[in-house]
Each structure stands twice: as C-alpha cells, then as structure tokens.
N, C-alpha and C. Protein backbone atom coordinates (compact mmCIF):
# COMPACT_ATOMS: atom_id res chain seq x y z
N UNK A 1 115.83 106.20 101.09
CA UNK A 1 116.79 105.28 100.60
C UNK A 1 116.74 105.16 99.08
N UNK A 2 117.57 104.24 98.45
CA UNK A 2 117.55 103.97 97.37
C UNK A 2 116.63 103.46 96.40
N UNK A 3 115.86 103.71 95.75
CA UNK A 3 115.32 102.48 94.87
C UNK A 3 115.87 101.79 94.86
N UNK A 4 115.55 100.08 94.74
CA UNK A 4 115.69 98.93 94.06
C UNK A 4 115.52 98.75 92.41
N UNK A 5 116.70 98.97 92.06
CA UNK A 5 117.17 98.91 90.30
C UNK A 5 115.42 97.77 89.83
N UNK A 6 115.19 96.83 90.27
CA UNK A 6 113.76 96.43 89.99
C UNK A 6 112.42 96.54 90.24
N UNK A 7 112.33 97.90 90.68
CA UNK A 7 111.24 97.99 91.65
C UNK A 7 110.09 98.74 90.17
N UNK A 8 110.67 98.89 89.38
CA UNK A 8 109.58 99.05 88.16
C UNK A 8 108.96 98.02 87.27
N UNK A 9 110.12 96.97 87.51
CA UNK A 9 110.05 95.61 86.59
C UNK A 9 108.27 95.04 87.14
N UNK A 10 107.70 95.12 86.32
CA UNK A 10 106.07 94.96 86.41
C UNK A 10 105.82 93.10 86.70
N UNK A 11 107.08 91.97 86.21
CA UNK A 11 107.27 90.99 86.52
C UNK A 11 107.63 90.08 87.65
N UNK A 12 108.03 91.09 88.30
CA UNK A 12 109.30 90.38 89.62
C UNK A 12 108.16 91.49 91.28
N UNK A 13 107.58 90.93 92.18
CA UNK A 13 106.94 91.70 93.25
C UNK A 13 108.06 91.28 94.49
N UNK A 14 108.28 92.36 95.50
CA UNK A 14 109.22 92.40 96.56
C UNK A 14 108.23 91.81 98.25
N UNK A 15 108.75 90.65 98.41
CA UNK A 15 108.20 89.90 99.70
C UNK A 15 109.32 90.12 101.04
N UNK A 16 108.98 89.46 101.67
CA UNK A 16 109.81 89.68 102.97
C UNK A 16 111.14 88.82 102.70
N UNK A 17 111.15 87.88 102.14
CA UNK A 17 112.23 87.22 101.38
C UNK A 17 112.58 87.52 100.07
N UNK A 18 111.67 88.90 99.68
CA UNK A 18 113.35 89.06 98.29
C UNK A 18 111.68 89.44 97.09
N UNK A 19 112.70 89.60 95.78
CA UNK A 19 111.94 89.23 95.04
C UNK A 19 111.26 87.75 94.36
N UNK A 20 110.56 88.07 93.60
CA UNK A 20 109.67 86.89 93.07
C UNK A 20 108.81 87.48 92.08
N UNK A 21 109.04 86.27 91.42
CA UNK A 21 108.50 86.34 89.94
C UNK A 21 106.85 86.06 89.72
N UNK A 22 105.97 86.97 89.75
CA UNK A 22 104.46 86.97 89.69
C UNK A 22 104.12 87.72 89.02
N UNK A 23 103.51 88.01 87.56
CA UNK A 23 103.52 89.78 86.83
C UNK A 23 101.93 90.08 87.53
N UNK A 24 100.51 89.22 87.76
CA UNK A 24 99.37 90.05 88.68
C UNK A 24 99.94 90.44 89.89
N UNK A 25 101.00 89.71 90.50
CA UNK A 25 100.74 90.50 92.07
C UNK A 25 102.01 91.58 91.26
N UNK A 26 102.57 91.48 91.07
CA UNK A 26 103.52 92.87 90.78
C UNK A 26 103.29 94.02 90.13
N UNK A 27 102.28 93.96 89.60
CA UNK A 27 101.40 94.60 88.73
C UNK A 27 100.16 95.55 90.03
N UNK A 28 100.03 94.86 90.92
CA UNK A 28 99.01 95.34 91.58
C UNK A 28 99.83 95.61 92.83
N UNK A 29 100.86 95.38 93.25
CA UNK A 29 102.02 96.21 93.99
C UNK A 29 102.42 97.64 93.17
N UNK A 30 102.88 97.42 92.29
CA UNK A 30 102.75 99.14 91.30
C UNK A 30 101.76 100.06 91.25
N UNK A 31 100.46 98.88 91.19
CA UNK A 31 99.33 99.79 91.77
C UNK A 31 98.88 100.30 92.80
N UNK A 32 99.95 99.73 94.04
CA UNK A 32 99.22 100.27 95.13
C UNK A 32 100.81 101.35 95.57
N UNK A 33 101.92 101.50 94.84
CA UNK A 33 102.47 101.95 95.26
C UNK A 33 102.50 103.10 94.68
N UNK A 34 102.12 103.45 93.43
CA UNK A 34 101.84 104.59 92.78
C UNK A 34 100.55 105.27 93.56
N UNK A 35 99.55 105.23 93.88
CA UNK A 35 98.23 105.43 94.36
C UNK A 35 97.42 105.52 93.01
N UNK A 36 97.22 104.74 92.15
CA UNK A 36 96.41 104.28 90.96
C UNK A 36 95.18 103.48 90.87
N UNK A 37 95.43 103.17 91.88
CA UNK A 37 94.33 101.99 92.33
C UNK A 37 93.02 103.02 92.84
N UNK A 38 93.59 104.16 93.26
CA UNK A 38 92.30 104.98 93.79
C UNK A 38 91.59 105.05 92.77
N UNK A 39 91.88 105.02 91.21
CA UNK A 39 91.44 105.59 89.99
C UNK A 39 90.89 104.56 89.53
N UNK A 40 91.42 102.83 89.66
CA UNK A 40 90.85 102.03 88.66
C UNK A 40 89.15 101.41 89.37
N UNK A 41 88.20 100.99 88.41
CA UNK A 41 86.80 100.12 88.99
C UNK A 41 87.41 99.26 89.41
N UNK A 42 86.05 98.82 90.34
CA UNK A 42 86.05 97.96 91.21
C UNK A 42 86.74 96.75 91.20
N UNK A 43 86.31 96.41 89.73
CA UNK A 43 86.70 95.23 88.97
C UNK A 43 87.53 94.57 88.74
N UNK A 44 88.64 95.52 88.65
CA UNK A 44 90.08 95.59 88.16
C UNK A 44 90.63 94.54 88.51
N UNK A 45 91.02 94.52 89.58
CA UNK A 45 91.85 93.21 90.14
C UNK A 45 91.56 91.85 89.88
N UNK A 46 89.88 91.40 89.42
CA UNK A 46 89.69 90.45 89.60
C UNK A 46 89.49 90.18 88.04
N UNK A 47 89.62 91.05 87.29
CA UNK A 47 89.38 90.88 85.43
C UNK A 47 90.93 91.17 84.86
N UNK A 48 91.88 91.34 85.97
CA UNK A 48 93.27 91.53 85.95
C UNK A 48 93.74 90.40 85.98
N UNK A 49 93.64 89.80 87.03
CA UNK A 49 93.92 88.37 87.58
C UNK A 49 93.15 87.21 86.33
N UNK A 50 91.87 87.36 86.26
CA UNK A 50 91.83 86.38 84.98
C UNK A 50 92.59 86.55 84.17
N UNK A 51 92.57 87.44 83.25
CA UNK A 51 93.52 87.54 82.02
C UNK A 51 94.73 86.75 82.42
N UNK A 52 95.51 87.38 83.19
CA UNK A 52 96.90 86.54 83.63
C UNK A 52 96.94 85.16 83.69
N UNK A 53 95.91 85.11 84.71
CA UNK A 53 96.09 83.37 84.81
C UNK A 53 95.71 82.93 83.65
N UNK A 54 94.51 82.89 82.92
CA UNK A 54 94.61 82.71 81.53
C UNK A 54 95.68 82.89 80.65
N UNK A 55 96.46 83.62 80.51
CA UNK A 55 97.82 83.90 79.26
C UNK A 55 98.44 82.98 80.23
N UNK A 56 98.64 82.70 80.96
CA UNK A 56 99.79 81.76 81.68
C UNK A 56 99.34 80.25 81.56
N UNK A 57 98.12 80.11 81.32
CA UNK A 57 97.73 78.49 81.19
C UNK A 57 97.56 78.29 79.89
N UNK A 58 97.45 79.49 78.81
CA UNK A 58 97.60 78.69 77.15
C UNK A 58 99.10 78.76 76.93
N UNK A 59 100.10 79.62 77.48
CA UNK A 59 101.44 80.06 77.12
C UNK A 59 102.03 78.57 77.89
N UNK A 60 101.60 78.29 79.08
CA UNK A 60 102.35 76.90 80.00
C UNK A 60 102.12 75.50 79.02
N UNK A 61 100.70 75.91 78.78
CA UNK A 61 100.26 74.30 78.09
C UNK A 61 99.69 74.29 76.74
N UNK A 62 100.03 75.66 76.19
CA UNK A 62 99.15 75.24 74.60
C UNK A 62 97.59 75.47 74.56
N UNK A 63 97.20 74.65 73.39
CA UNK A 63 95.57 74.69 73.53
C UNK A 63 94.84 73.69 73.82
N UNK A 64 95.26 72.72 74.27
CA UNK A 64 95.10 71.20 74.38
C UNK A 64 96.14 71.37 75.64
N UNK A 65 94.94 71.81 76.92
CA UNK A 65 95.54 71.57 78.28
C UNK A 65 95.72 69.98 78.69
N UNK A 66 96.73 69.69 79.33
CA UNK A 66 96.44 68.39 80.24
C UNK A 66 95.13 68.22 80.83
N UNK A 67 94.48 67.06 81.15
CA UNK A 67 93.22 67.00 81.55
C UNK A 67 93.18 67.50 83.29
N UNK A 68 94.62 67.02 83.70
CA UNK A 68 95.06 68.00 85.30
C UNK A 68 94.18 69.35 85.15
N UNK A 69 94.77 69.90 83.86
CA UNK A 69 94.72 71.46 84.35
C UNK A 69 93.58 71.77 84.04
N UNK A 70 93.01 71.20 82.86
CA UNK A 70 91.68 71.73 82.54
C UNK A 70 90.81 71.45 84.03
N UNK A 71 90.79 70.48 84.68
CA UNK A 71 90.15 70.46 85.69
C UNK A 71 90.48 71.33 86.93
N UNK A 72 91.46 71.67 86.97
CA UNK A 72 92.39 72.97 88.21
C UNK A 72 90.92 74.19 87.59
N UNK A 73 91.48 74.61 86.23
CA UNK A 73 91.02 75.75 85.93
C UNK A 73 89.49 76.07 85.45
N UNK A 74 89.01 74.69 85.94
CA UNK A 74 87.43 75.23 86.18
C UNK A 74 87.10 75.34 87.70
N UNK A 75 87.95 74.37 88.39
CA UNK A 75 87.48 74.49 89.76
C UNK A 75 87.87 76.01 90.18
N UNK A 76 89.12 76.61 89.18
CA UNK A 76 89.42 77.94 89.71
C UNK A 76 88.58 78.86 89.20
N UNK A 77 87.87 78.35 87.67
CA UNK A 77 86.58 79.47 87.45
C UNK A 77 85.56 79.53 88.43
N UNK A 78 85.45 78.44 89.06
CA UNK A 78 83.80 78.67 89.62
C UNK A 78 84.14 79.02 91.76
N UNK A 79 85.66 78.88 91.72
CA UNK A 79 86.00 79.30 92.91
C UNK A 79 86.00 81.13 92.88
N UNK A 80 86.48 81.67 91.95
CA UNK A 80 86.84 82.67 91.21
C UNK A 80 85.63 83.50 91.57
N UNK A 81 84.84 82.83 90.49
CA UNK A 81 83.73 83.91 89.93
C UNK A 81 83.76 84.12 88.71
N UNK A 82 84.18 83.64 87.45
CA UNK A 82 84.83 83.85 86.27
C UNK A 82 84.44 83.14 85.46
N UNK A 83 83.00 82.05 85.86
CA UNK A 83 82.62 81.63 84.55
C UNK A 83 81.69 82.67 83.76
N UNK A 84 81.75 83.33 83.97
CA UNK A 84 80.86 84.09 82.60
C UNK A 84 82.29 84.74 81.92
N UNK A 85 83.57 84.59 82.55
CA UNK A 85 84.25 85.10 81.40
C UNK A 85 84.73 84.13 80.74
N UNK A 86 84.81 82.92 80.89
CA UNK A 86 85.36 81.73 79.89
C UNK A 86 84.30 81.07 79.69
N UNK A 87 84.82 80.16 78.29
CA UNK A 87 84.00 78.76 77.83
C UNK A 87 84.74 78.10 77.53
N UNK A 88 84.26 76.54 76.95
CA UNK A 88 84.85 76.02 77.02
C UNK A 88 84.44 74.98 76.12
N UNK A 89 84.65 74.32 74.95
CA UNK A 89 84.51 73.07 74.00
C UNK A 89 84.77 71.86 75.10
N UNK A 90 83.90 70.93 74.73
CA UNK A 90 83.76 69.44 75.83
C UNK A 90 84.39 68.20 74.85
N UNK A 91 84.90 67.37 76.02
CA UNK A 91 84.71 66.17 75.08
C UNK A 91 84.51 65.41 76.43
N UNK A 92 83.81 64.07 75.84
CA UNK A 92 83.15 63.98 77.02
C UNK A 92 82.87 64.74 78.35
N UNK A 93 81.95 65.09 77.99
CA UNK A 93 81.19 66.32 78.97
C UNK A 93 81.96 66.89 79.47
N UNK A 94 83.62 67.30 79.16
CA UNK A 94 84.15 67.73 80.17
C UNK A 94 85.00 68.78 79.32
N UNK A 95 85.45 69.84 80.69
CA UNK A 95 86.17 71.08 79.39
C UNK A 95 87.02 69.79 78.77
N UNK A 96 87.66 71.11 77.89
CA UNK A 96 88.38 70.63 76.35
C UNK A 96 89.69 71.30 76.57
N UNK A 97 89.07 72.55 75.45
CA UNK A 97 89.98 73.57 75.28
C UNK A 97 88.90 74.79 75.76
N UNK A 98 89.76 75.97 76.33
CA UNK A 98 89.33 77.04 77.22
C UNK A 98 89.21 78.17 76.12
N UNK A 99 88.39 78.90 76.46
CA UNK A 99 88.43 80.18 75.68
C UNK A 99 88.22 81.23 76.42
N UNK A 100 88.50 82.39 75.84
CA UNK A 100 87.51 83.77 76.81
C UNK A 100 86.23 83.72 75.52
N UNK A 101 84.80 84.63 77.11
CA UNK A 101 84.00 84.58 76.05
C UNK A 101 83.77 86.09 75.37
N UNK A 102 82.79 86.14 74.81
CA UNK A 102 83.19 87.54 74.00
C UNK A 102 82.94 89.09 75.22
N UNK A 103 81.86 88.68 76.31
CA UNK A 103 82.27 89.84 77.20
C UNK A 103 83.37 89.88 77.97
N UNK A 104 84.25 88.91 77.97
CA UNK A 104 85.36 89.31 78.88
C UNK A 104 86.20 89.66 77.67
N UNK A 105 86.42 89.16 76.71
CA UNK A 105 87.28 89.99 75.38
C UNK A 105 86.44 91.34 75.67
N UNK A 106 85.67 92.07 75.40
CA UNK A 106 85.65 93.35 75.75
C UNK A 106 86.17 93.89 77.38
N UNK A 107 85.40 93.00 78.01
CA UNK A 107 86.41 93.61 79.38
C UNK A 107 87.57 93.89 79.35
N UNK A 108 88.52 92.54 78.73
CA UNK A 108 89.95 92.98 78.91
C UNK A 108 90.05 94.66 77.83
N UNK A 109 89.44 94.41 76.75
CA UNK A 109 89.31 95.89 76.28
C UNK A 109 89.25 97.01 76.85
N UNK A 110 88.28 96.88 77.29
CA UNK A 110 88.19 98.48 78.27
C UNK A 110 88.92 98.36 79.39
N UNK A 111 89.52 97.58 79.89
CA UNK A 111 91.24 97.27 80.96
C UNK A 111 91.67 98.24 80.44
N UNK A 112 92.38 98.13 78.81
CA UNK A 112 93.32 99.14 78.46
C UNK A 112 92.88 101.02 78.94
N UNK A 113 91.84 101.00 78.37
CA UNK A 113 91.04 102.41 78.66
C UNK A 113 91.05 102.68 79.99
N UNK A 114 90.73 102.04 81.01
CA UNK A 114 90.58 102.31 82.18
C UNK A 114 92.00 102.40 82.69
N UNK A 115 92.86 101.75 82.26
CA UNK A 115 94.09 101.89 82.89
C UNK A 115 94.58 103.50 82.20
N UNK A 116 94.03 103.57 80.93
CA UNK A 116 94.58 105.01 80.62
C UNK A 116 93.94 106.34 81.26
N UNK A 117 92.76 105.88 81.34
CA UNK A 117 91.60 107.16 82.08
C UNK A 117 92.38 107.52 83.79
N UNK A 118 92.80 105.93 84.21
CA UNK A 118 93.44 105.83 85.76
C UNK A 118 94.31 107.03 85.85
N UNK A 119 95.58 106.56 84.87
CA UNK A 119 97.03 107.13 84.68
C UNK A 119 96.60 108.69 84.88
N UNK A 120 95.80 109.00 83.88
CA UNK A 120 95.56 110.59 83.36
C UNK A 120 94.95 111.15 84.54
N UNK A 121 93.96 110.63 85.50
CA UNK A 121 93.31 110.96 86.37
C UNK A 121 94.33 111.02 87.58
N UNK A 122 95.42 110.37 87.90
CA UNK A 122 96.77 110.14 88.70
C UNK A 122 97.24 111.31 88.28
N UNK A 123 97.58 111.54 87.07
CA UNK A 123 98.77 112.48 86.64
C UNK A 123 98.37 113.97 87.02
N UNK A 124 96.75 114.28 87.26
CA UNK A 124 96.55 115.38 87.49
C UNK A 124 96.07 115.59 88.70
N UNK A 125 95.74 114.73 89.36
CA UNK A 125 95.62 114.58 90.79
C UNK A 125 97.29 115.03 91.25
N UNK A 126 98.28 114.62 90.82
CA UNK A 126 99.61 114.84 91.19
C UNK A 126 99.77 116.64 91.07
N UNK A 127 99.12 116.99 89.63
CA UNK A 127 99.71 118.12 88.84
C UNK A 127 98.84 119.26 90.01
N UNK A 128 97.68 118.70 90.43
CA UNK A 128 96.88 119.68 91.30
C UNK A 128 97.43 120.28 92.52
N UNK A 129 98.30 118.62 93.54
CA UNK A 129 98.60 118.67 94.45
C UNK A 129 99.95 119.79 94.61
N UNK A 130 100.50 119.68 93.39
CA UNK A 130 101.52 120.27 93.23
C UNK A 130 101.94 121.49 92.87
N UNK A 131 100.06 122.08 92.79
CA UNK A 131 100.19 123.70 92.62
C UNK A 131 99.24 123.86 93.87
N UNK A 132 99.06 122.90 95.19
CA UNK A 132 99.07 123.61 96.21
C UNK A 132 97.15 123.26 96.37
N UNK A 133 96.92 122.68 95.11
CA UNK A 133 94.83 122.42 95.76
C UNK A 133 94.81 120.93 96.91
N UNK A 134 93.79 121.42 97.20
CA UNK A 134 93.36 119.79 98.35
C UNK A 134 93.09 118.88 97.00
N UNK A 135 93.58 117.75 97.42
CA UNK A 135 93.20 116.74 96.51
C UNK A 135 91.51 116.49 96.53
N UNK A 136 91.29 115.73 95.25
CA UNK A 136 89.68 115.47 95.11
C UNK A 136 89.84 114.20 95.45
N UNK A 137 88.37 114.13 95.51
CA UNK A 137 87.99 112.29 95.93
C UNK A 137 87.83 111.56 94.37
N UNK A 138 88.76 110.57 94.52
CA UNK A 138 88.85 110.25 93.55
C UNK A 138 88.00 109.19 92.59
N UNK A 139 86.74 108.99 93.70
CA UNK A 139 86.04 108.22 93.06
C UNK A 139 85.06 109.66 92.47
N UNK A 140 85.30 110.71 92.48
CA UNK A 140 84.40 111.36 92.03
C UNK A 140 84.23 111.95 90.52
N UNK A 141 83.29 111.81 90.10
CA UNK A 141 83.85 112.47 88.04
C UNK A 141 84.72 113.94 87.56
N UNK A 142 85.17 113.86 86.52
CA UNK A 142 86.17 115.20 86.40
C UNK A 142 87.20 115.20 87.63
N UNK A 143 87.91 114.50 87.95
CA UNK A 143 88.97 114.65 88.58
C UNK A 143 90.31 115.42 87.89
C-alpha cells in the first residue's frame, strides 16, 4: 500500500486511532521500523526518553518549574532510574531548578555518535543484503 504522507514525521507516532503527537515514541517507532534498533546500545531508549522528557519540561515550564512538576519529575527520576543523570539546586530541601549532570551531557553526546555508527552499520547491512551475503549479527563488531 501506500505510505502515509507522515510516516517520516519523527513527531507525530501511528496508534490504532490515528496519529499522535509524541517525538520519543515516534522516534522509536522509526526505529523499529527501519531495523536500527538492531544497531543502537542497550541504553538507547532509556537515555532517549530522558533527554525528551527533559527538553519538554524546561521548553513547557522554563527554569523555575511549578513546585507540581518539580515534584512529578523526581518521582519520575527515581521511578525511571535517572538520578545519576540529573541534579538539582534545593530550596528548602527540595528540588529547585533541574539540570542534567555532566555524565548524562556526555551521554546525550555519544547519542549523536551512536545514532551515526547505527545508521552506517544499517546502511551496509542493507548494501550486503543486496549483493546477495547472509546478513551478520548485528550485535557483532565490523558489521
């Protein structure tokens, strides 16, 4: 059948009722529909998903969260798994303002790399299949 004119849009993911606006889950629908995901660490999804929800809670509320959210988004760090990637300034003992800390600023760093090492490792996994070799396992090195 046809593509869906949005089915690249990295913003909008396709449910049983339609689209919807989520850029991690649509982002990780691209990933599973390309077969990319064979290529990325373990990690991915869950140092994917921080970042997002993070850019979405300083972009929603600034830097000076409501005291609501600051409290949502620790109960969601420590539901998560994600306090070693944020901190956080207190006032009365309690978060403030949120930060990433400096190893998840490199994590999201090497995101970029890994998503490029993924792509390149995809693109020739494709280029192989397509002159006729058995595909490799793709968790394996030199793919």
């Amino acid at each position: 059948g046809k593509m869906h004119p949005d089915f690249w849009n990295a913003q909008v993911y396709f449910s049983k009722e339609g689209e919807k606006p989520d850029i991690a889950v649509a982002v990780r629908q691209l990933i599973t529909a390309t077969g990319l995901g064979a290529y990325l660490p373990a990690d991915f999804d869950s140092a994917f998903d921080a970042l997002v929800t993070y850019r979405n809670r300083m972009f929603h509320n600034g830097f000076e969260w409501p005291v609501e959210a600051r409290t949502k988004f620790k109960a969601l760090l420590e539901a998560k798994g994600w306090n070693d990637w944020f901190r956080s300034s207190l006032t009365n003992h309690q978060p403030w303002i949120f930060y990433m800390s400096p190893d998840f600023i490199d994590r999201c760093l090497d995101l970029v790399e890994d998503l490029l090492v993924a792509t390149g490792q995809l693109k020739l996994a494709h280029e192989r299949a397509a002159e006729g070799e058995l595909p490799h396992d793709a968790s394996a090195s030199g793919v």
